[in-house]
Each structure stands twice: as C-alpha cells, then as structure tokens.
Protein backbone atom coordinates (compact mmCIF):
# COMPACT_ATOMS: atom_id res chain seq x y z
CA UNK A 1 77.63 111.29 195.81
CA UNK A 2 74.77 111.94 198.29
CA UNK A 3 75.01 115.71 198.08
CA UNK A 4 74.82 115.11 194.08
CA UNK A 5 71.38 113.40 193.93
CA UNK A 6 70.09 115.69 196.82
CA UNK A 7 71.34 118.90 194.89
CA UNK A 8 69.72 116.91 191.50
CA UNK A 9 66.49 116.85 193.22
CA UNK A 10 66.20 119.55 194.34
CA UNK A 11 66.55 121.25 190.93
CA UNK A 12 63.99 119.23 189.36
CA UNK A 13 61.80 119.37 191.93
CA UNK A 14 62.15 123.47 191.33
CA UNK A 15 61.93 122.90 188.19
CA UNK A 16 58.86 121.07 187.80
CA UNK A 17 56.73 123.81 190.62
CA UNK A 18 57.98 125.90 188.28
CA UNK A 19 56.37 125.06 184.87
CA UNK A 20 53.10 123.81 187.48
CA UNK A 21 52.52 127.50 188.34
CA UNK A 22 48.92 128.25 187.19
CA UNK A 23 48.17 131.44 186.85
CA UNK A 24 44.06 131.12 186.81
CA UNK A 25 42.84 133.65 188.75
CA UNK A 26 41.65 137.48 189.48
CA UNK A 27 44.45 139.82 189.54
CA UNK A 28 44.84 143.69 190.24
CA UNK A 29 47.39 145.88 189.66
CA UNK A 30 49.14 148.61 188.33
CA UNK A 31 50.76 149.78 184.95
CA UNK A 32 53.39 152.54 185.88
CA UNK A 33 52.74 155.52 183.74
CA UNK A 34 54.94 158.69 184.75
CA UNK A 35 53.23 160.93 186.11
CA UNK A 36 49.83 158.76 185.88
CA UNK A 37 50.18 155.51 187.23
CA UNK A 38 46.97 153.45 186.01
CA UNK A 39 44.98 150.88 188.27
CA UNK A 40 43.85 147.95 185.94
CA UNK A 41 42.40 143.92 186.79
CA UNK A 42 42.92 140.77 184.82
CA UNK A 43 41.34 137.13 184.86
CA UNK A 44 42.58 134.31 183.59
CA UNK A 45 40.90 130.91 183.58
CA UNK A 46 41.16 127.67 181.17
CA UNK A 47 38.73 126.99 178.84
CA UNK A 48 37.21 123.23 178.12
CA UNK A 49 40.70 122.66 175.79
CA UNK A 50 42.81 123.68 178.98
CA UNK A 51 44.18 126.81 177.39
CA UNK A 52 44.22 130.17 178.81
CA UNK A 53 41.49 132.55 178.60
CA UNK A 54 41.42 135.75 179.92
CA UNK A 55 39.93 139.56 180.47
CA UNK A 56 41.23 142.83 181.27
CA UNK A 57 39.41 145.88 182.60
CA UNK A 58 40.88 148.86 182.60
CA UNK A 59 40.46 153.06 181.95
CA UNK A 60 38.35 155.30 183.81
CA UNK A 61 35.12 153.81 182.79
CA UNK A 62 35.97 150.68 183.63
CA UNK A 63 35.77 148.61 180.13
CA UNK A 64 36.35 145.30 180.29
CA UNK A 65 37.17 143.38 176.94
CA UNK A 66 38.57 139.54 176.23
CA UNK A 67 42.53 139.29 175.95
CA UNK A 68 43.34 138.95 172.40
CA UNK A 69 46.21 136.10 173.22
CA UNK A 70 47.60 134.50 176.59
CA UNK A 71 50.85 131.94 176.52
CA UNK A 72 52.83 130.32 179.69
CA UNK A 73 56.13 129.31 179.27
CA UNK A 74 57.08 127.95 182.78
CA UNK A 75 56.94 131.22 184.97
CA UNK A 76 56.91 133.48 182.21
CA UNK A 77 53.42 134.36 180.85
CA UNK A 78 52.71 137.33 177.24
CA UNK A 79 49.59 138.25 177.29
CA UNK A 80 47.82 140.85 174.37
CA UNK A 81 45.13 143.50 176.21
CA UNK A 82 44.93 144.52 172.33
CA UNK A 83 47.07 143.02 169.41
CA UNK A 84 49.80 145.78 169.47
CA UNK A 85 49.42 145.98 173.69
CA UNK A 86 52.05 143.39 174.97
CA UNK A 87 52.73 142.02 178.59
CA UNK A 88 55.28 140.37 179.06
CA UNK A 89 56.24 139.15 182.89
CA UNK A 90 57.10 136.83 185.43
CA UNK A 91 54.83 134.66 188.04
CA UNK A 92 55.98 134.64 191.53
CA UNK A 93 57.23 130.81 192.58
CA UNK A 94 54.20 130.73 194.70
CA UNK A 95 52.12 132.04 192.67
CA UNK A 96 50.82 135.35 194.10
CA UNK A 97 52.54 138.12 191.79
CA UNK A 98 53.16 138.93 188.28
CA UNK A 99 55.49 141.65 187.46
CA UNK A 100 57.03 142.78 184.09
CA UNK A 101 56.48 145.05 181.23
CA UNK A 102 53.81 146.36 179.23
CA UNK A 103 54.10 148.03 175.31
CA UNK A 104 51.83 150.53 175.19
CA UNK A 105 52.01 153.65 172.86
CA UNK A 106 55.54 152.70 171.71
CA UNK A 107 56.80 152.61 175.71
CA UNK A 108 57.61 149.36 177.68
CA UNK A 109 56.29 150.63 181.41
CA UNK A 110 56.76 148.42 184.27
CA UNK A 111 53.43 146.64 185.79
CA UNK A 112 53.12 144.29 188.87
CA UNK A 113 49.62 142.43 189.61
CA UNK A 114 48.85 140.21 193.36
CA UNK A 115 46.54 137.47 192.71
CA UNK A 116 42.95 138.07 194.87
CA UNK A 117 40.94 135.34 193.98
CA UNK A 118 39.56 133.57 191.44
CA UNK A 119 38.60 134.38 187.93
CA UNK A 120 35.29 136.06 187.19
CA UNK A 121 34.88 135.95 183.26
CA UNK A 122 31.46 136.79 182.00
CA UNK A 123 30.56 134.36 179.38
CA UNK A 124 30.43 136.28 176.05
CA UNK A 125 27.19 138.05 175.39
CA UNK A 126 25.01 136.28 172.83
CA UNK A 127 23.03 138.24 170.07
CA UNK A 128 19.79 138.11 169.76
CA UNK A 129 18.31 136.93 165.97
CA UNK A 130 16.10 139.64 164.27
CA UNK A 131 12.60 139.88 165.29
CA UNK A 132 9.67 139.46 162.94
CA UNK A 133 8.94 142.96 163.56
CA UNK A 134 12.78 143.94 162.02
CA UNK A 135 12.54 141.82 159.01
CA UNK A 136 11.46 142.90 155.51
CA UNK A 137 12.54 146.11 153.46
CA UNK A 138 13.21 149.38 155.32
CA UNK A 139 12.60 152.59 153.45
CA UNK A 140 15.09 155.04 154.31
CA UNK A 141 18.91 156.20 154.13
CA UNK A 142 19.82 157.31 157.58
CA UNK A 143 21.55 153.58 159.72
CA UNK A 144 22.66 154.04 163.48
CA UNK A 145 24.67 151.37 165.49
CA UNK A 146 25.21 151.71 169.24
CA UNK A 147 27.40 149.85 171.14
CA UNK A 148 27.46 149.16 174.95
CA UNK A 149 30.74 148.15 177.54
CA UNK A 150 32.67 150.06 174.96
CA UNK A 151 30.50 153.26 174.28
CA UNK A 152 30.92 153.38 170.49
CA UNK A 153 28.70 154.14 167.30
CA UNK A 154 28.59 154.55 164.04
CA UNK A 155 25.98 156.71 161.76
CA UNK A 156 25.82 157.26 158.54
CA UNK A 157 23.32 157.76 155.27
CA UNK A 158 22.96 154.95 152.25
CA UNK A 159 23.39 155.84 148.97
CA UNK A 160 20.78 156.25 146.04
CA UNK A 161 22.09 152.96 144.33
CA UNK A 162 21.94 150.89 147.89
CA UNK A 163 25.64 149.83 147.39
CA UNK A 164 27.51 152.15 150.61
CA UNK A 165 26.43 153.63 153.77
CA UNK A 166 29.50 156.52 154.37
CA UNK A 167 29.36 157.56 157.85
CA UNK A 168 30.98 158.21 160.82
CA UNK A 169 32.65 155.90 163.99
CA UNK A 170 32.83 157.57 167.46
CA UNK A 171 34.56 155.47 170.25
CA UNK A 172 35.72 157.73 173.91
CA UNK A 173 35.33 161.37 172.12
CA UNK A 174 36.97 160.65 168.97
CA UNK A 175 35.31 160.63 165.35
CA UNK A 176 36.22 158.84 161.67
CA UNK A 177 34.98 158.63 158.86
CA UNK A 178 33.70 154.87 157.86
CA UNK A 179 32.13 154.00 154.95
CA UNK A 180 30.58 150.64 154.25
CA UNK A 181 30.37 148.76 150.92
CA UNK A 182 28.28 146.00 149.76
C-alpha cells in the first residue's frame, strides 16, 4: 500500500511541474530547412491578463514581427509566426528546450530552440497623430507609403473622381498590384 501512494505522488507531483512549465523567455534556435538550415529567436512573456505574448525574428534582415497566436497545453505549446506558419512542439521538463515542427510552405520541418534569458519584447510602436502642417486638402494624384522593420511600400496615382488610388505593393523584391477604394 506504501509503494501505491508513493508511486501516486509521484505522478501528480510530475504531473503538476508539468502543466507549471512557463515558457516566458528569450529563445534561439533553428528551423531545419534541407539544404538551408535557418537561425531564428522567439520571446514570449505574459501580458497584464496572464496570457502569452510573443515575437519572432527571423530572415536575413533580421525582421522581427508579433506572433499572431501562442497556446500552452501542459508541455505542449502552437504558436503562429504568421496565420498559415504553425509550431507546434514540446517544452523540456525543466524548461530549457523546445523542439517540434514547423508548417511552412506546405512542409512540416523539424525546429529545436534553448531558452537564454528572458524576454525582450519592444512595446508596440505608437503612431504619431497628423500634424497641423499635414492637415487640409492636398492637390495632387501621386500617394507613397513607406514602411520600416518590414521594408515595404506602396505607390500609386488617385483617380479624376477621388474614389481609388490603383497602385503598386513591394515587400523583399516582390511587386502587386493594389488598388484602394473609398
């Protein structure tokens, strides 16, 4: 009867470090691509509800954009670098690792992350309101908007009636048309 409780403790007790893991932290690691195994970083912290934020930085320039979704089931943790980009892995018992798979371009490619220190999340950048100098009515058809972090922009030409500006979005080298209505 003694080895029954002992063994029964045991198991909870593993069971409850389990589910306590908390995975707040920085992380590095790689995704391994054939042929081109990619470097990328991670942090994850809770916000004021207690829910898991994150970021991910990642590509040869370095961009580093908010997680689109993070969840923690125990020692299993998804998280979304974009909204079709899963990760779906496992935490280490103590804590230290994360290891899985990631979906990217239509491939599940094994990743594994160490923990080396804590979380450094940026708060998000605030916009600034328009200047008195900006307001009023512009004369003119030609619009630019630049970007920065992600180098993207978009330029295009309004029409005579005022009701669409067709242009063109350029994110990394590549170009689309993009026309906006009012």
């Amino acid at each position: 009867m003694k080895a029954i409780v002992t063994a029964l403790l045991v198991v909870t007790a593993s069971a409850a470090h389990a589910q306590s893991i908390d995975p707040a932290g920085h992380w590095k690691g790689t995704i391994e691509i054939p042929n081109n195994p990619m470097d990328f970083e991670m942090d994850l912290a809770r916000n004021a509800r207690g829910e898991l934020i994150g970021t991910v930085t990642a590509g040869a320039d370095r961009v580093t954009l908010p997680l689109v979704k993070v969840s923690l089931d125990g020692s299993s943790i998804v998280f979304y670098g974009r909204s079709d980009q899963q990760f779906h892995a496992k935490l280490l018992s103590d804590g230290t690792a994360i290891s899985g798979t990631a979906a990217l371009s239509g491939y599940d490619l094994p990743f594994s992350m160490g923990r080396t220190g804590d979380a450094k999340i940026d708060p998000p950048p605030v916009g600034r309101a328009v200047t008195k100098s900006l307001e009023g009515v512009w004369n003119g058809a030609h619009v630019t908007f630049e970007t920065r972090g992600v180098q993207t922009s978009w330029a295009g030409e309004l029409n005579a009636a005022g009701t669409e500006l067709r242009g063109e979005f350029t994110q990394g080298g590549v170009s689309i048309p993009l026309t906006l209505t009012r």
